[in-house]
N, C-alpha and C. Protein backbone atom coordinates (compact mmCIF):
# COMPACT_ATOMS: atom_id res chain seq x y z
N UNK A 1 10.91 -15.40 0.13
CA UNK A 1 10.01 -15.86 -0.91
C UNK A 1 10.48 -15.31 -2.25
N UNK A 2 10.71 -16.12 -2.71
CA UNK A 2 11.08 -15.82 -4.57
C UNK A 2 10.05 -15.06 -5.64
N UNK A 3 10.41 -13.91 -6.16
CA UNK A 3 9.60 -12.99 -6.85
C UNK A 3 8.91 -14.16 -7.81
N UNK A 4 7.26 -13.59 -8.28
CA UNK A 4 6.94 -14.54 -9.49
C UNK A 4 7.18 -14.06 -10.69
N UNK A 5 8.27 -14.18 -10.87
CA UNK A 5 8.38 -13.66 -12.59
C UNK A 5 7.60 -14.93 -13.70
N UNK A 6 7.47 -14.15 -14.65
CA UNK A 6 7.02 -15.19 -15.95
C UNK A 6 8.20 -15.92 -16.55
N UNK A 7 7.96 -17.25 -16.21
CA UNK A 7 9.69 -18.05 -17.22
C UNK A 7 8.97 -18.63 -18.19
N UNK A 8 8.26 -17.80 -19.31
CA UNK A 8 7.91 -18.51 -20.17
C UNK A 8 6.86 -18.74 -20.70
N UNK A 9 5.83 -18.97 -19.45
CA UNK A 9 4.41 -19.59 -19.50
C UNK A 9 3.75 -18.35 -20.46
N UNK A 10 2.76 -18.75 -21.01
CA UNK A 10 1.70 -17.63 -21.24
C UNK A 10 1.14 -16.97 -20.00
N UNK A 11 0.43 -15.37 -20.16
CA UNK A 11 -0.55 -14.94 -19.04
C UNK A 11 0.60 -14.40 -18.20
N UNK A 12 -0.18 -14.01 -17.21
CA UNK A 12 0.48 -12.84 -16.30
C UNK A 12 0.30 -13.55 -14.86
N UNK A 13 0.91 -13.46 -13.53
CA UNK A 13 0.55 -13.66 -12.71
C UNK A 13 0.07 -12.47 -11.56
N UNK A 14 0.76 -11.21 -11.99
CA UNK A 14 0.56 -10.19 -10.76
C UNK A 14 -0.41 -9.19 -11.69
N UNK A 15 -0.58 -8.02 -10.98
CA UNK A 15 -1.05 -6.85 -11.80
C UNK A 15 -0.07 -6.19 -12.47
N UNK A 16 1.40 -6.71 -12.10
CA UNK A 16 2.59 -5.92 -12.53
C UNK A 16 3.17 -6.60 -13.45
N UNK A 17 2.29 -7.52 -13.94
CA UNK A 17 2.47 -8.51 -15.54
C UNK A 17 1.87 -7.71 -16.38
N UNK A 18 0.85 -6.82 -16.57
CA UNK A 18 0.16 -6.02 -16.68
C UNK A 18 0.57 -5.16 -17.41
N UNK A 19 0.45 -4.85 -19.04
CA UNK A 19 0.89 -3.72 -19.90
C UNK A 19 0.06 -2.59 -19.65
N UNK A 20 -0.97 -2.54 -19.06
CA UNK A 20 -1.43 -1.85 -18.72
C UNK A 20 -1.02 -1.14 -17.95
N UNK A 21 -0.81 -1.84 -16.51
CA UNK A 21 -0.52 -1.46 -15.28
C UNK A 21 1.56 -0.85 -15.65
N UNK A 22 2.05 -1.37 -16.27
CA UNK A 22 3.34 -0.95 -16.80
C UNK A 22 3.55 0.80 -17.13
N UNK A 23 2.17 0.46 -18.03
CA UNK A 23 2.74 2.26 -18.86
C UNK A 23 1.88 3.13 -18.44
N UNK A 24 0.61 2.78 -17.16
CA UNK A 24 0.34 3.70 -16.35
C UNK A 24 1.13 4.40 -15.19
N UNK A 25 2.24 2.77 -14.72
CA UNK A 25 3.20 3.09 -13.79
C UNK A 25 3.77 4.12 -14.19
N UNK A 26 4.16 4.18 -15.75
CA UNK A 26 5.42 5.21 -15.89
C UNK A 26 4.90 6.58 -16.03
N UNK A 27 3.45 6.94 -16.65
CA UNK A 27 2.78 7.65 -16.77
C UNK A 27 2.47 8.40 -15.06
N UNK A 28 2.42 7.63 -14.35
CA UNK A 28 2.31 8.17 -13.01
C UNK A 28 3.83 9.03 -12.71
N UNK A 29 5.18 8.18 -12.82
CA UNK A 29 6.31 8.93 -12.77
C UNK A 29 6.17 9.77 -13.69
N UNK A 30 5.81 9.92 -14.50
CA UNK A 30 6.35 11.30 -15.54
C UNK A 30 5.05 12.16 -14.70
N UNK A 31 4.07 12.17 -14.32
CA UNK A 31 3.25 13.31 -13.58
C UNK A 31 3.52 13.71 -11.85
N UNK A 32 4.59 12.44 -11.54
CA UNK A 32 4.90 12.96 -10.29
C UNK A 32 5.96 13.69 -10.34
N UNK A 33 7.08 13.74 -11.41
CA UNK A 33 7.88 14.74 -12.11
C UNK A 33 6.93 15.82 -12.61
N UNK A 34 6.44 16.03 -12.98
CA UNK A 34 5.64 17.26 -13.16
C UNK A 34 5.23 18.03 -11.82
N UNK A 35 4.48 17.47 -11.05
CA UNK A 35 3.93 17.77 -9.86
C UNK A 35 5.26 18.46 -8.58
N UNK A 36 6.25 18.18 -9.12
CA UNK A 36 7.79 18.75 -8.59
C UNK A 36 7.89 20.32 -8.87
N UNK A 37 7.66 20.09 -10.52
CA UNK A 37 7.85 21.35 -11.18
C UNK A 37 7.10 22.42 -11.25
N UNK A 38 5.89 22.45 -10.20
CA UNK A 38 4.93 23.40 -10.33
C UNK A 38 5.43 24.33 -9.13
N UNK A 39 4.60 25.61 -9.29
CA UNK A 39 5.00 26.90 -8.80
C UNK A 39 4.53 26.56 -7.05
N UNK A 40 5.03 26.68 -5.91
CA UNK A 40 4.73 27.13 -4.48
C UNK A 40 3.52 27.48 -4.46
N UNK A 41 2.69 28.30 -5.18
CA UNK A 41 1.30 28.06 -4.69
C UNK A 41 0.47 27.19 -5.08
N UNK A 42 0.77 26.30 -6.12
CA UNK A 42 -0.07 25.08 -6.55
C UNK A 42 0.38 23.90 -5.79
N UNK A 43 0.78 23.77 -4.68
CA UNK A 43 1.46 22.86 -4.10
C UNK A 43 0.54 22.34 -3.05
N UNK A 44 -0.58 22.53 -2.40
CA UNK A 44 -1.72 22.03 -1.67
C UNK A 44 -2.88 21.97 -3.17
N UNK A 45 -2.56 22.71 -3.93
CA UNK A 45 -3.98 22.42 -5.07
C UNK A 45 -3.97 21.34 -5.95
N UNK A 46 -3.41 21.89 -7.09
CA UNK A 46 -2.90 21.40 -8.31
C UNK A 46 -1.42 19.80 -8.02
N UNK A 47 -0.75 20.24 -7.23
CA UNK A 47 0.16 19.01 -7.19
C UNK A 47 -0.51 17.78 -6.29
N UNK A 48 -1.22 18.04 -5.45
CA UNK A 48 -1.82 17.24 -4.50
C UNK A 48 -3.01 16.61 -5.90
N UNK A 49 -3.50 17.61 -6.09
CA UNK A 49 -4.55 16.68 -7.27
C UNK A 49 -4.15 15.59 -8.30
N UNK A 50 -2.55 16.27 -8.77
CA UNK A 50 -2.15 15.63 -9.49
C UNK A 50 -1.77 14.02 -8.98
N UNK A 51 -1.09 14.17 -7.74
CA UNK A 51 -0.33 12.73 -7.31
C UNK A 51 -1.60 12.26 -6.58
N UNK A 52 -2.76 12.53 -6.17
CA UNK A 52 -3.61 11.81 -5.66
C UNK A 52 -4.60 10.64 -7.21
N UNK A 53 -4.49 11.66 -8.41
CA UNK A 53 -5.33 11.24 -9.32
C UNK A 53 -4.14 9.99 -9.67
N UNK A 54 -2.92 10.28 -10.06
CA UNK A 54 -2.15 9.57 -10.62
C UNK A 54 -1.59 8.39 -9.86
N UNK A 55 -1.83 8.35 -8.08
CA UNK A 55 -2.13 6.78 -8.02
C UNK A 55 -3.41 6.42 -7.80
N UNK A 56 -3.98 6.98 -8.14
CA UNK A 56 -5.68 6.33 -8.47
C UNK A 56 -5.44 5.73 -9.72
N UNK A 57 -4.89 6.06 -10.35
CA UNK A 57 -4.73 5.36 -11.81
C UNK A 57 -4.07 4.31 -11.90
N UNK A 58 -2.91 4.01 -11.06
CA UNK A 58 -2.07 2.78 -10.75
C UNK A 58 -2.86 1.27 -9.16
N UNK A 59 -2.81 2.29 -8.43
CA UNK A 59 -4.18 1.46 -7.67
C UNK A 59 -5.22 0.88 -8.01
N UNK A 60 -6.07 1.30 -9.11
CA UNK A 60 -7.08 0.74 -9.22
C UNK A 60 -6.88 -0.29 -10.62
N UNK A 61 -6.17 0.25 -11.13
CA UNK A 61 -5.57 -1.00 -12.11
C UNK A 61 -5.52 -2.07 -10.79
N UNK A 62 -4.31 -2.00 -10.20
CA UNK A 62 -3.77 -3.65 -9.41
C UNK A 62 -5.21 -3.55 -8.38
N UNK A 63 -6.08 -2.69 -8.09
CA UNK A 63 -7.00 -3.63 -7.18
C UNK A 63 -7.99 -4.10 -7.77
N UNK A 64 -8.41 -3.52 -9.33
CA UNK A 64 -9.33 -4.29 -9.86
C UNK A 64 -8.86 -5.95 -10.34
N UNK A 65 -7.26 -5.71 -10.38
CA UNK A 65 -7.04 -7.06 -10.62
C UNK A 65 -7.45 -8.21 -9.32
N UNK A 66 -6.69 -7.60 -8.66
CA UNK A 66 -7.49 -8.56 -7.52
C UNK A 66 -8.50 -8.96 -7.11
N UNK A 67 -9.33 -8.27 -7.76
CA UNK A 67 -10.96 -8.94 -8.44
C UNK A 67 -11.16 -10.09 -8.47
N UNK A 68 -11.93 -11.00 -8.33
CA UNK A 68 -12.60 -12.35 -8.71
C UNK A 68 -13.37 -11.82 -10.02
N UNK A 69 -14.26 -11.25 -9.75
CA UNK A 69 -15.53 -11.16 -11.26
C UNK A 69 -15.11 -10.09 -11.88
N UNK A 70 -15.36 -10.29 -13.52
CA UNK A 70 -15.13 -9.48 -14.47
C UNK A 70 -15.93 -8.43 -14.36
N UNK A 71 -16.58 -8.18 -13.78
CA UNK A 71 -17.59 -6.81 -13.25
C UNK A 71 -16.75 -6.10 -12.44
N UNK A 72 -16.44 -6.65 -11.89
CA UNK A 72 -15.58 -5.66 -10.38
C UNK A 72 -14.36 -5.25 -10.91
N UNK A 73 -13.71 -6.03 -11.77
CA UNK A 73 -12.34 -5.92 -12.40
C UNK A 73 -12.90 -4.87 -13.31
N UNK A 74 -13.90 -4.69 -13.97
CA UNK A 74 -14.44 -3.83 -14.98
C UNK A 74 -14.43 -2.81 -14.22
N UNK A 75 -15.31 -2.36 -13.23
CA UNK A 75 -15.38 -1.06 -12.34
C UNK A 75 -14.05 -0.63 -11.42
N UNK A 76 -13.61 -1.07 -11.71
CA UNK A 76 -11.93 -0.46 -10.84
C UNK A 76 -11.58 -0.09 -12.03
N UNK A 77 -11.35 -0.75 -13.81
CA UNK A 77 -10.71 0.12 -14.75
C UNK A 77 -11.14 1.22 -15.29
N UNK A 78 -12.73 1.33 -14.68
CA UNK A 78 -13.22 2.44 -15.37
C UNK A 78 -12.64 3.44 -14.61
N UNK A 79 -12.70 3.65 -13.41
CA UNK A 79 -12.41 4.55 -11.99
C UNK A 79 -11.03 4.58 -12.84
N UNK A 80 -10.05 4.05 -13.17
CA UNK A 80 -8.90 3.85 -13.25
C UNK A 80 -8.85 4.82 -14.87
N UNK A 81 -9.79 5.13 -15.19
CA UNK A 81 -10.13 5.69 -16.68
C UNK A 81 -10.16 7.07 -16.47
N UNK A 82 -10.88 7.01 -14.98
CA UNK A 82 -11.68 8.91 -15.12
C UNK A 82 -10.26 9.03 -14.29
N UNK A 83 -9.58 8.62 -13.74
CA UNK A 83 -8.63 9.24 -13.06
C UNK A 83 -7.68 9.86 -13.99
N UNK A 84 -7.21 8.93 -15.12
CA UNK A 84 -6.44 9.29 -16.40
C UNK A 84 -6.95 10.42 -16.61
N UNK A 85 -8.33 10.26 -17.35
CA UNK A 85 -8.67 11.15 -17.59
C UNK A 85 -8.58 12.73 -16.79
N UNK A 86 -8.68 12.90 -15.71
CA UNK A 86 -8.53 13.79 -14.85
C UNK A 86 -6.75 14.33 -15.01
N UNK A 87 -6.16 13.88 -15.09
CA UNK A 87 -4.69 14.00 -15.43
C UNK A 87 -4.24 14.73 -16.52
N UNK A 88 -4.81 14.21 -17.54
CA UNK A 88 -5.08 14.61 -18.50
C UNK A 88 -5.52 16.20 -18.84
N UNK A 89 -6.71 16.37 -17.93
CA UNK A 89 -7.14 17.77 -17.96
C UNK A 89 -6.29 18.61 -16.91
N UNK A 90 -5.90 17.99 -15.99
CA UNK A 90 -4.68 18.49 -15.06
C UNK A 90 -3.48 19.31 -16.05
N UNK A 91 -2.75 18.44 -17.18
CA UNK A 91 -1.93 18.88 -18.08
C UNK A 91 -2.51 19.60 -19.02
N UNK A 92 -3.89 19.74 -18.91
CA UNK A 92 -4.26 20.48 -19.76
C UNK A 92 -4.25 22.43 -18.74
N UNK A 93 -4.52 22.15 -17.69
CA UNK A 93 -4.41 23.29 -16.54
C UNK A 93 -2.76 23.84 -16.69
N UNK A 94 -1.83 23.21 -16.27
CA UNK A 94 -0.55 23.17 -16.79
C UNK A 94 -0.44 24.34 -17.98
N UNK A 95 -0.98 23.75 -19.07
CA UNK A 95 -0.60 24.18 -20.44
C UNK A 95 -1.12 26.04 -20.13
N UNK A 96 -2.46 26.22 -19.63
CA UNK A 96 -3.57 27.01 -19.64
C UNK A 96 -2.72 27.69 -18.55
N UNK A 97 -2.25 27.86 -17.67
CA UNK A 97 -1.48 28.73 -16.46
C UNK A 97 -0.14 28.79 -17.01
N UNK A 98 0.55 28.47 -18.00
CA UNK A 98 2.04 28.08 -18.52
C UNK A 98 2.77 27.69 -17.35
N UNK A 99 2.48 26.86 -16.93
CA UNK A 99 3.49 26.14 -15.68
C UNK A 99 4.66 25.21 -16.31
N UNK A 100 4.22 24.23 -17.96
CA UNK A 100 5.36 24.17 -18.44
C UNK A 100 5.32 24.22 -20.14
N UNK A 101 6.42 24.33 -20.54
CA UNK A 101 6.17 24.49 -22.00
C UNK A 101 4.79 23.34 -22.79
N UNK A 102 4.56 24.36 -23.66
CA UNK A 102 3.89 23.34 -24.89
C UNK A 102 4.33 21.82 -25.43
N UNK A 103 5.06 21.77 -25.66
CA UNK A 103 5.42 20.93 -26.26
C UNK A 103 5.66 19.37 -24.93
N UNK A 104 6.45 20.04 -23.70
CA UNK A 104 6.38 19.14 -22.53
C UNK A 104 5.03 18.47 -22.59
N UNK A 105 3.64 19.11 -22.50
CA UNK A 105 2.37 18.90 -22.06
C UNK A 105 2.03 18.62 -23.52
N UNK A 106 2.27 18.14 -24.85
CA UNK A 106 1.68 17.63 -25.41
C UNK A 106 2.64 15.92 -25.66
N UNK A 107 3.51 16.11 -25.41
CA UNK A 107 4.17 14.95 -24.92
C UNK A 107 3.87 14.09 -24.02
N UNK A 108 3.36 14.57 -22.66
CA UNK A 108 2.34 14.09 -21.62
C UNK A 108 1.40 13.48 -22.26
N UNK A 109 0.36 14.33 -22.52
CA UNK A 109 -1.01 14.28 -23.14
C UNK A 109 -0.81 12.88 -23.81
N UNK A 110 0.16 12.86 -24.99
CA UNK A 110 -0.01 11.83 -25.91
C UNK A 110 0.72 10.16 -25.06
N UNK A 111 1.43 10.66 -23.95
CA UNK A 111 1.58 9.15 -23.14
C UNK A 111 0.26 8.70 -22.61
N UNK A 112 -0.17 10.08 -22.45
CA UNK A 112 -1.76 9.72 -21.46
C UNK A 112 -2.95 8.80 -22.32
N UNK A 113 -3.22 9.26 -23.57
CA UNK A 113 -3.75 8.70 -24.37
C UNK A 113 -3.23 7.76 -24.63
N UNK A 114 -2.20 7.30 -25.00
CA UNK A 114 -1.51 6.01 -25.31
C UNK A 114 -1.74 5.16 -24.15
N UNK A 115 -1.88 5.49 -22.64
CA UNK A 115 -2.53 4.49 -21.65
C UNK A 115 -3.79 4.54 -22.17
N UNK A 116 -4.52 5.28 -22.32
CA UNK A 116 -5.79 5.37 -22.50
C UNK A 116 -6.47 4.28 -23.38
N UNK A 117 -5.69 4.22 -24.87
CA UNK A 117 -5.91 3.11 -25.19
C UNK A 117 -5.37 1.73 -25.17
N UNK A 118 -4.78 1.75 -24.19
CA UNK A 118 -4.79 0.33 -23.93
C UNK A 118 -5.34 -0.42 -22.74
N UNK A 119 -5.60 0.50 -21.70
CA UNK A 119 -6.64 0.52 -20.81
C UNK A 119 -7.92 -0.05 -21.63
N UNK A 120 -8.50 1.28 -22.96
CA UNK A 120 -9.51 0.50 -23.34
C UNK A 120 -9.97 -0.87 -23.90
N UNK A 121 -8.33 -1.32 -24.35
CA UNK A 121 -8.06 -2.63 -25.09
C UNK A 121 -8.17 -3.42 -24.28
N UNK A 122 -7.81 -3.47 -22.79
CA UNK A 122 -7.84 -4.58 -21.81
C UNK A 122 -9.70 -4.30 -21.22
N UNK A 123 -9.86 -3.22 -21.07
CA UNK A 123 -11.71 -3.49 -20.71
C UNK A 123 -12.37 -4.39 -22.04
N UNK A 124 -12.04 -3.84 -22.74
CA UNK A 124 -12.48 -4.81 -24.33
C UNK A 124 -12.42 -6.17 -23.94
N UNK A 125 -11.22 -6.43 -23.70
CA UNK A 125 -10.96 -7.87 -23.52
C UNK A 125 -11.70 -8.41 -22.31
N UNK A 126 -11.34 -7.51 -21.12
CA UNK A 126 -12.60 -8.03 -19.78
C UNK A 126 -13.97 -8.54 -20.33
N UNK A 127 -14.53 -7.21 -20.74
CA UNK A 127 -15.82 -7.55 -20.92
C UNK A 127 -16.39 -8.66 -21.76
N UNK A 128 -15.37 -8.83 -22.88
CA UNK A 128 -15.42 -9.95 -23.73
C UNK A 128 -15.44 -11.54 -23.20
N UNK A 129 -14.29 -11.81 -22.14
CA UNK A 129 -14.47 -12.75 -21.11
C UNK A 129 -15.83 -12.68 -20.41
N UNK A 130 -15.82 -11.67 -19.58
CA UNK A 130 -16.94 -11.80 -19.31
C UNK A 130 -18.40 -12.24 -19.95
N UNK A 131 -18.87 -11.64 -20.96
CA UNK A 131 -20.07 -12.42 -21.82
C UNK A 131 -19.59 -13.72 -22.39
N UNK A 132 -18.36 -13.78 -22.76
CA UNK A 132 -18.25 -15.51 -22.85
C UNK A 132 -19.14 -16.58 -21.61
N UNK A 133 -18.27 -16.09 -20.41
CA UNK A 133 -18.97 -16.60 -19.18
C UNK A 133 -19.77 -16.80 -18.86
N UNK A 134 -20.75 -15.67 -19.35
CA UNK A 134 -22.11 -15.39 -19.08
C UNK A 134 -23.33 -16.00 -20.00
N UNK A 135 -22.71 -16.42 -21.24
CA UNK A 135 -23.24 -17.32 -22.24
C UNK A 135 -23.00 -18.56 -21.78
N UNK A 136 -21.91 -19.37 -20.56
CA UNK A 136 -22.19 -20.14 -20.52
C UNK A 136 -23.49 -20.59 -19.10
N UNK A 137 -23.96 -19.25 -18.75
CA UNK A 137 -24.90 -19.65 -17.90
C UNK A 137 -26.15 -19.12 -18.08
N UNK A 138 -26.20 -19.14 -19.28
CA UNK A 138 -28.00 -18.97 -19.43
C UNK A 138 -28.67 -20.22 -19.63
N UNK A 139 -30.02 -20.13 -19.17
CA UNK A 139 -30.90 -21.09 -18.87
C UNK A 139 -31.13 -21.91 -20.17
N UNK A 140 -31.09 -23.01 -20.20
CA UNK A 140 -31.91 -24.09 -21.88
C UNK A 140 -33.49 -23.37 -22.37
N UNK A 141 -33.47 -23.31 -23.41
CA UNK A 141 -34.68 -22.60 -23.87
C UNK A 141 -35.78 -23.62 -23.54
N UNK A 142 -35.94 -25.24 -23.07
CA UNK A 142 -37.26 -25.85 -22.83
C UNK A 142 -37.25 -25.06 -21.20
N UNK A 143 -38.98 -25.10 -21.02
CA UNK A 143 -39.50 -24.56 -19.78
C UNK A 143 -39.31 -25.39 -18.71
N UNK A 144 -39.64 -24.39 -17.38
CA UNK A 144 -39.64 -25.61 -16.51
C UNK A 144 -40.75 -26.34 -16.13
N UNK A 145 -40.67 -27.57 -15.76
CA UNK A 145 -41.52 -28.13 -15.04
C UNK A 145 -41.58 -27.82 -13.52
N UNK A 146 -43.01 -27.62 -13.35
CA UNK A 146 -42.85 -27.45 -11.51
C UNK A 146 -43.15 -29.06 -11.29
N UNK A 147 -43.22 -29.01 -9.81
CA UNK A 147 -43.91 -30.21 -9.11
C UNK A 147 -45.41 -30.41 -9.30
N UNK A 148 -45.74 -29.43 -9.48
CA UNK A 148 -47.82 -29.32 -9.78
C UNK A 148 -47.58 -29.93 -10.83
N UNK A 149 -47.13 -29.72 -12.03
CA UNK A 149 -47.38 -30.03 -13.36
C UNK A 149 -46.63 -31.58 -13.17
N UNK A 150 -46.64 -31.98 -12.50
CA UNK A 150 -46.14 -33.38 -12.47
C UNK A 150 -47.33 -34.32 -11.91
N UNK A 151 -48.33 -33.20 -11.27
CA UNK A 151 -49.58 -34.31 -10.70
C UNK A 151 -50.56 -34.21 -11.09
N UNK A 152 -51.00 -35.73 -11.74
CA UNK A 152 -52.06 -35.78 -12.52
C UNK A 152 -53.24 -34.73 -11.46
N UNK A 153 -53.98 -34.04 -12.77
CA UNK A 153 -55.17 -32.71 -12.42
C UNK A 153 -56.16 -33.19 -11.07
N UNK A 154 -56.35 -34.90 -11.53
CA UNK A 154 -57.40 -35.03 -10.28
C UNK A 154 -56.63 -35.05 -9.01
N UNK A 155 -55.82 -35.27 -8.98
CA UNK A 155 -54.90 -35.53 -7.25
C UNK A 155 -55.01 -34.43 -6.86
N UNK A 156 -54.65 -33.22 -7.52
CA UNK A 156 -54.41 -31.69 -7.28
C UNK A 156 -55.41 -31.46 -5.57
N UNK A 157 -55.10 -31.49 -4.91
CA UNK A 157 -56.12 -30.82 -3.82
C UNK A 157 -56.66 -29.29 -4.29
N UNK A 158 -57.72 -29.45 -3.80
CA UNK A 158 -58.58 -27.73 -4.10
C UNK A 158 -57.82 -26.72 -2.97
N UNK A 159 -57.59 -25.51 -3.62
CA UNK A 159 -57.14 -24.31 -2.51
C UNK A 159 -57.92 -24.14 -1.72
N UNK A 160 -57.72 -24.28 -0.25
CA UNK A 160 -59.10 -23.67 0.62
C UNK A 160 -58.22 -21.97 1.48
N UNK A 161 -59.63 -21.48 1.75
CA UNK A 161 -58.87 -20.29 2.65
C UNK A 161 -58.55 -20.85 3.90
């Protein structure tokens, strides 16, 4: 089966069309390189936290894509948010134990944020689809008619117990 690359068209077809999903990918390699470089006893703690958070961050990007509704696709990027986020404070642990220089971990930091906002740029855009959608299914402002209100008052049978 032939890969789907884009020849052209507008839009994306995979999650790996995905600028998002792109510079979280790499963001995940640069923390699973990190997670190398930590000391023998952070190696069940701290590195396990790290590579568990950091494909939570790439997973839930591509499974919220696989979403049908912009809700569900919404709640996988958020999950996909606190995980960043968690990473984030991970390199911030890093910095706080000197496991690696300063300057390494503010280099991190600022890739991390740089997913960060564009993560937020694509929920922007979700949610934005989404209330489009959702404007097109609200009800016409005339009321409804029931079936009662269709029969003249005298036909009405009386309620009995």
């Amino acid at each position: 089966m032939a890969s789907m690359e884009s020849s052209g068209e507008s839009g994306f077809r995979t999650f790996e069309d995905l600028e998002v999903y792109k510079h979280a990918r790499e963001f995940r390699k640069e923390l699973y390189a990190v997670s190398r470089q930590l000391p023998a006893e952070e190696r069940f703690a701290l590195c396990d936290q790290i590579r568990r958070a950091a494909v939570s961050l790439t997973n839930n990007i591509a499974e919220g894509h696989g979403r049908y509704h912009f809700q569900e696709q919404i709640r996988f990027l958020l999950i996909a948010r606190g995980s960043l986020e968690e990473l984030i404070d991970d390199l911030n642990t890093c910095l706080d134990e000197s496991y690696l220089p300063a300057e390494e971990v503010e280099r991190l930091r600022a890739l991390g944020w740089r997913v960060h906002r564009i993560l937020a740029g694509y929920l922007r855009h979700l949610r934005q689809r989404r209330d489009e959608d959702l404007a097109g299914l609200k009800e016409p402002s005339t009321s409804y008619r029931t079936r009662i209100d269709l029969v003249p008052q005298a036909e009405v049978p009386p309620f009995e117990d």
